[in-house]
Protein backbone atom coordinates (compact mmCIF):
# COMPACT_ATOMS: atom_id res chain seq x y z
CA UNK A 1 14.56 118.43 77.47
CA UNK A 2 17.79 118.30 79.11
CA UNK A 3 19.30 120.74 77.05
CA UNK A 4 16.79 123.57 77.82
CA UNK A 5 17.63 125.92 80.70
CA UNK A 6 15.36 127.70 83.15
CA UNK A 7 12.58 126.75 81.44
CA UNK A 8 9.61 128.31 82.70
CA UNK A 9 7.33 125.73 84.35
CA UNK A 10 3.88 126.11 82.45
CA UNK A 11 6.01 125.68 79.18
CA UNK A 12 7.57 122.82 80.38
CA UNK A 13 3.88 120.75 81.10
CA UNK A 14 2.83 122.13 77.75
CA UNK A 15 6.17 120.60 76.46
CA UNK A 16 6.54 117.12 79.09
CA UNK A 17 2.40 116.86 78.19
CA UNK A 18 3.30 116.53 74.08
CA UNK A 19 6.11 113.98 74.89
CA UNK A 20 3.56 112.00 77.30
CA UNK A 21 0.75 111.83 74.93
CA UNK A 22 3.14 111.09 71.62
CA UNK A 23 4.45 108.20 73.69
CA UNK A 24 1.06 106.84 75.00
CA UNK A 25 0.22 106.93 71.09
CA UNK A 26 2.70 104.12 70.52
CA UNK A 27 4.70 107.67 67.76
CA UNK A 28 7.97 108.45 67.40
CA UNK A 29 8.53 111.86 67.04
CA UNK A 30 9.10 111.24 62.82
CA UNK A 31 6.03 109.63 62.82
CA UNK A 32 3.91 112.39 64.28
CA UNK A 33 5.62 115.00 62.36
CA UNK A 34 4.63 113.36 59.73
CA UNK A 35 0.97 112.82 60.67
CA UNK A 36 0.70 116.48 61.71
CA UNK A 37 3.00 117.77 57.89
CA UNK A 38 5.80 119.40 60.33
CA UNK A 39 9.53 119.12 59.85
CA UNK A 40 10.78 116.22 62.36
CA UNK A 41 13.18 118.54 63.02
CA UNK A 42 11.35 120.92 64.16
CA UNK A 43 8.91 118.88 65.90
CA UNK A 44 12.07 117.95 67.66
CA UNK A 45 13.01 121.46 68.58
CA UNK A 46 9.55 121.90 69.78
CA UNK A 47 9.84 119.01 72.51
CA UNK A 48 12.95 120.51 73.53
CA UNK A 49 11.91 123.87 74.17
CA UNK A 50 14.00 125.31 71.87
CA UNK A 51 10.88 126.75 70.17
CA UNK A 52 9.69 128.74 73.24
CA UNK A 53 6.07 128.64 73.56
CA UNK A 54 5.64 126.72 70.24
CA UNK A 55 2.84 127.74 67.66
CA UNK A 56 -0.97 127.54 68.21
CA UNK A 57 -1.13 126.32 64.86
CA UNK A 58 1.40 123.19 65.89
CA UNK A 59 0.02 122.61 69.39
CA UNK A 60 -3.40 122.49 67.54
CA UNK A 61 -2.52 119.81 65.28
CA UNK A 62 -1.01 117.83 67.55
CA UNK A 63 -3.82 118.07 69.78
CA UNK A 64 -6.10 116.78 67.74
CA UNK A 65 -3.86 114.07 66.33
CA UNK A 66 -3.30 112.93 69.46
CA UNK A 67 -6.80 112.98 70.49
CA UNK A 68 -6.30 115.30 73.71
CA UNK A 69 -9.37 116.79 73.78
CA UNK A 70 -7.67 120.34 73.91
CA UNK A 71 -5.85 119.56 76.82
CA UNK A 72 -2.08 120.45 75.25
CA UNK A 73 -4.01 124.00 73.33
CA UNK A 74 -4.78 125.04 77.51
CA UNK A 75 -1.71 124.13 78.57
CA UNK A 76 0.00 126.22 75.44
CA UNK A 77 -2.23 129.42 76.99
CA UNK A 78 -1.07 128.72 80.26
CA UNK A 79 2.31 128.86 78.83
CA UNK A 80 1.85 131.84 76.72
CA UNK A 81 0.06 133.94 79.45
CA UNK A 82 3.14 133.10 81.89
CA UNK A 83 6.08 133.94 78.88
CA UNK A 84 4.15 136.97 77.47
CA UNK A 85 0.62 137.29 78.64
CA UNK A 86 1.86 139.50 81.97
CA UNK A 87 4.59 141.69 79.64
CA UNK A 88 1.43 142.57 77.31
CA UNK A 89 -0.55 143.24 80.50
CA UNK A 90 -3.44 140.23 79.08
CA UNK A 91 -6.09 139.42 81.83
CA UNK A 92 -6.84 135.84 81.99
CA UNK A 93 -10.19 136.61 79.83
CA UNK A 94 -8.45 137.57 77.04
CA UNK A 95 -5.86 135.24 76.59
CA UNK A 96 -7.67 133.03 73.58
CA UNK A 97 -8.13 136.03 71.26
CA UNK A 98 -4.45 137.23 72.25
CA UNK A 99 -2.55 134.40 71.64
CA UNK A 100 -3.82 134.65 68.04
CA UNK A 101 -2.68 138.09 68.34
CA UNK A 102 0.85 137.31 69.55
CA UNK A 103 1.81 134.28 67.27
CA UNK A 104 1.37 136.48 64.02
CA UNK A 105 3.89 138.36 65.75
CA UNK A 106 5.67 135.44 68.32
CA UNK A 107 9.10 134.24 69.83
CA UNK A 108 11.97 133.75 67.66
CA UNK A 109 12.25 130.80 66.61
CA UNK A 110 15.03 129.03 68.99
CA UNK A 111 15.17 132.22 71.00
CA UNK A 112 15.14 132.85 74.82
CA UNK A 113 11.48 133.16 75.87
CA UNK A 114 11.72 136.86 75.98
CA UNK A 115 12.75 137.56 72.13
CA UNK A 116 10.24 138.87 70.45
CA UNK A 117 10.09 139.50 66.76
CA UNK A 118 9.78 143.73 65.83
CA UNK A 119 6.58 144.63 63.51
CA UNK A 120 7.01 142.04 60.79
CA UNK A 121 6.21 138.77 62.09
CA UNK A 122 7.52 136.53 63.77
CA UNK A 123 6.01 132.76 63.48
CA UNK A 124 8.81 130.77 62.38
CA UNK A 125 11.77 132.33 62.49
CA UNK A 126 15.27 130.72 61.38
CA UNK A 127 18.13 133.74 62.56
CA UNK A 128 18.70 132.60 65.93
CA UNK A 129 21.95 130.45 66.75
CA UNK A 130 19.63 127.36 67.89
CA UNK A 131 16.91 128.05 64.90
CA UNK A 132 16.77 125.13 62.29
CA UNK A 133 19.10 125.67 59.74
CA UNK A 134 17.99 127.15 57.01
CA UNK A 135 19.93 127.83 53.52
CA UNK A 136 22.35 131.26 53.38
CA UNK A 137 21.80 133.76 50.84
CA UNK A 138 24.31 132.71 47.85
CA UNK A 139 26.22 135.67 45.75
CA UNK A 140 23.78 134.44 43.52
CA UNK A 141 20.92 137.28 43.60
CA UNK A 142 22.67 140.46 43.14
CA UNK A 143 21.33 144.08 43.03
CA UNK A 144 20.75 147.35 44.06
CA UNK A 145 20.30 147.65 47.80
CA UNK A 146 16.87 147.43 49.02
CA UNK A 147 16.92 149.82 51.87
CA UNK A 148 14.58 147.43 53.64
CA UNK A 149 13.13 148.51 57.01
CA UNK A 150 11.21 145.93 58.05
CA UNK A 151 12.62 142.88 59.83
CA UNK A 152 10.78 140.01 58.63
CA UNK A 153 12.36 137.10 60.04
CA UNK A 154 9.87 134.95 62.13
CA UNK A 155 7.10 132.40 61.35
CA UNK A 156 4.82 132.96 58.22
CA UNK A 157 1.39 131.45 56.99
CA UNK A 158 1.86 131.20 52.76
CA UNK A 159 -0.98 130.14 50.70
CA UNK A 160 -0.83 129.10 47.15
CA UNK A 161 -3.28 128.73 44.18
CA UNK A 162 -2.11 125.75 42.16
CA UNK A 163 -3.23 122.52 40.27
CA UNK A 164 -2.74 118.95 40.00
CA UNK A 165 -4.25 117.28 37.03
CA UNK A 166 -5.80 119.96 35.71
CA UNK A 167 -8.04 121.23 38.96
CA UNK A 168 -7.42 123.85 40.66
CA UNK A 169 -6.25 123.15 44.83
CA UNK A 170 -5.06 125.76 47.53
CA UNK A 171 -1.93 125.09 49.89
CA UNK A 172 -1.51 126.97 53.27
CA UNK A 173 1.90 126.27 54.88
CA UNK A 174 3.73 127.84 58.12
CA UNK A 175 7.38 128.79 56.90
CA UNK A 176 10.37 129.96 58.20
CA UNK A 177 11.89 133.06 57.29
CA UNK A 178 15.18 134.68 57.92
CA UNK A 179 15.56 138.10 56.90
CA UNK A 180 19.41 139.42 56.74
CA UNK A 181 20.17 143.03 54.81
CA UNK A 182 18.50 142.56 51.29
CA UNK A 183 17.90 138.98 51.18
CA UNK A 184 15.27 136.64 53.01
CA UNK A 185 15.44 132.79 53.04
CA UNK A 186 12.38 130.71 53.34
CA UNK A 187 12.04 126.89 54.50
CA UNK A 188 8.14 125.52 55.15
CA UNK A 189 8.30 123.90 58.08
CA UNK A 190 4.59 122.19 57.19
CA UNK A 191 3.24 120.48 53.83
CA UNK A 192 0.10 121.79 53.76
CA UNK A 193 -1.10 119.11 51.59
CA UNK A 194 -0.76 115.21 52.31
CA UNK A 195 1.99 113.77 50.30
CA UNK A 196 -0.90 112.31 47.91
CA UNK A 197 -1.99 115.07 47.57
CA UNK A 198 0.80 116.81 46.46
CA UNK A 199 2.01 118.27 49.41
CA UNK A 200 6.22 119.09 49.68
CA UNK A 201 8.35 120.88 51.76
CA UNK A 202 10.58 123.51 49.77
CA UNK A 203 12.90 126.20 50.42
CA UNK A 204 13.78 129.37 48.56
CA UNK A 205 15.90 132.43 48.65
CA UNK A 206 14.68 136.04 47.88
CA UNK A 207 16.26 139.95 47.43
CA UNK A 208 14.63 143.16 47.84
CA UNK A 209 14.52 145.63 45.43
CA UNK A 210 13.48 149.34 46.72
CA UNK A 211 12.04 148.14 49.78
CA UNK A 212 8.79 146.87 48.10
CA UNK A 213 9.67 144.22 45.39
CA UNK A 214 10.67 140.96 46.43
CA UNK A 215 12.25 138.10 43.46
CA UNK A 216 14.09 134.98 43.94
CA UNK A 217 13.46 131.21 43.63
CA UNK A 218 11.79 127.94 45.53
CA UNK A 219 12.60 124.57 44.87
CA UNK A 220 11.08 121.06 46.39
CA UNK A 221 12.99 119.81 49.25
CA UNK A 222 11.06 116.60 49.55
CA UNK A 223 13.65 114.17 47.53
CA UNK A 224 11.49 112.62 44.80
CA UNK A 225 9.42 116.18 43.95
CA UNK A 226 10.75 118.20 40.97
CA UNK A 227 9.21 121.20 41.71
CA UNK A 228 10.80 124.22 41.50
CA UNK A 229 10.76 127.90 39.72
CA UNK A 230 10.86 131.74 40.96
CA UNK A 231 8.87 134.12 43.10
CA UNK A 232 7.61 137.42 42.44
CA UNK A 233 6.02 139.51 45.62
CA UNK A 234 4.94 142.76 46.59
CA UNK A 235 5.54 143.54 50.73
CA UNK A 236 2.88 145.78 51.65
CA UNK A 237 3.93 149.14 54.00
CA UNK A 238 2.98 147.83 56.52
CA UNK A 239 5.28 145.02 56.45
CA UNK A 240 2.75 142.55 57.57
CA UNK A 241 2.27 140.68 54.32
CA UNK A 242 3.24 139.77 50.76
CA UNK A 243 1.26 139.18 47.85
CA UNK A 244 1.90 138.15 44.17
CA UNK A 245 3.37 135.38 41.51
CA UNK A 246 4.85 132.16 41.12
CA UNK A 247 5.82 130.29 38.16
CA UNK A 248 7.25 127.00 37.17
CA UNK A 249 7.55 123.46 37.29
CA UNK A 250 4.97 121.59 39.37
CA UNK A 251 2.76 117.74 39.15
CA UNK A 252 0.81 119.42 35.97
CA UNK A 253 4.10 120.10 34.12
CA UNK A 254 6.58 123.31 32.97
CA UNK A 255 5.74 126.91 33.35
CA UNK A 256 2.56 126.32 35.65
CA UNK A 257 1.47 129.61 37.95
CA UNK A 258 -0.15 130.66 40.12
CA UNK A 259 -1.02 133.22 42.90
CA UNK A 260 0.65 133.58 46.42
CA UNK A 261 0.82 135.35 49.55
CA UNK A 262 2.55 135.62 52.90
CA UNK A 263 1.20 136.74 56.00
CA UNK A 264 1.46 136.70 60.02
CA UNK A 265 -1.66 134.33 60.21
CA UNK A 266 -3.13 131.52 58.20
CA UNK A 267 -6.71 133.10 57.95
CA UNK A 268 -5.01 136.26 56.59
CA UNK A 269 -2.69 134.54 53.87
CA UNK A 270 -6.05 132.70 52.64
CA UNK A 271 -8.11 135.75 52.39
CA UNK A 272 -5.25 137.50 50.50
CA UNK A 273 -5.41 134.48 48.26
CA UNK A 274 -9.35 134.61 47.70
CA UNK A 275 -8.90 138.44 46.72
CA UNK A 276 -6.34 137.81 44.70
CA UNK A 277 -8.30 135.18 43.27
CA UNK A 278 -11.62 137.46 42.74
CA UNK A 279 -10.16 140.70 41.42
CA UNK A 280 -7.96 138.55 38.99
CA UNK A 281 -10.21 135.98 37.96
């Protein structure tokens, strides 16, 4: 953590508690990312503050892979309620339904504890100088400006219907987006799914088109995993979420699909899904 200045204190016992408990575990930080299906990279990040007040979703996992009995989720509300908690004007009471409040719309990834992400969202965000790096928009996808008003960079919650031999499986993953003029980039940050399971990290770059259409591509960033194959979405006015199609390659062969969404929480990706899933049957 030597690289993280004026660090607030709470966040640094949430951050000096994850280190403590990894460590007592006998894990190197690899090793728990792995457990956990983050990014060691990010976990990284994470430890060093560079996150800010990292995600419930992460401290969560972590907690319970670590076995610490919820201590490191209380210490990540202390943290919150100190960073944001007295700029939202949250009593103490309220701080467990707020935080879920707050991360569909948290810190920039990377940025200074008082960033916050506009509207959109704002769990994982890649635009900040410190973020992980995530791919630039190639001259690739061309086309007619989008006008876009929303900015959506930040942490996401996707969910995706798919299949592996034949059954059908749902994936929920927290991603990274960074959202620059027309184009977004996307890197998931979490499997979802154990690796024998199917689970892979990917990446993918998307354009807008008239502010409500959203195309572009994914592809496997796990080495051995072949999957890969384009996006088709639909951002809702409100900005808050994303709904539609993929198709490709995946573990059941070529031109597989499926339905997909993208929202500020996990619970709200997954019900997308299950609509999607019921009025499209």
């Amino acid at each position: 953590m030597d690289d993280v200045r004026d660090m607030q204190p709470r966040l640094a016992s949430l951050l000096d508690a994850i280190v403590q408990y990894r460590k007592a575990a006998g894990l190197s930080q690899a090793q728990l990312a792995n457990r956990v299906r983050y990014q060691p990279s990010y976990l990284s990040k994470a430890e060093r503050g560079l996150l800010g007040v990292p995600s419930q979703s992460l401290v969560s996992a972590i907690d319970a892979e670590l076995k610490a009995g919820g201590t490191l989720v209380e210490l990540r509300r202390h943290a919150w309620l100190e960073d944001k908690g007295g700029q939202a004007g949250v009593t103490w009471m309220e701080v467990s339904k707020e935080v879920d409040i707050t991360d569909r719309r948290q810190l920039i990834v990377g940025g200074s504890a008082a960033a916050v992400v506009p509207v959109a969202v704002a769990s994982a965000t890649m635009s900040s100088a410190s973020a992980a790096p995530a791919p630039q928009p190639s001259s690739g996808l061309r086309g007619p400006p989008g006008r876009v008003r929303n900015e959506l960079s930040g942490r996401w919650w996707t969910s995706w219907q798919t299949f592996r031999d034949g059954e059908e499986i749902h994936s929920s993953q927290e991603v990274a987006v960074s959202h620059t003029g027309d184009h977004l980039t996307i890197e998931a940050v979490s499997r979802g799914l154990t690796l024998e399971a199917g689970g892979y990290l990917w990446s993918g770059e998307l354009r807008f088109f008239d502010n409500e259409i959203v195309m572009g591509w994914y592809a496997a960033a796990d080495g051995p995993v072949r999957s890969k194959g384009t996006l088709f979405l639909s951002l809702h006015p409100h900005g808050d979420r994303l709904t539609g199609r993929w198709v490709g390659l995946s573990y059941d062969g070529l031109f597989i699909e499926g339905w997909g969404t993208m929202a500020r929480s996990e619970e709200v990706s997954i019900s997308l899904l299950e609509r999607l899933r019921k009025q499209h049957s």
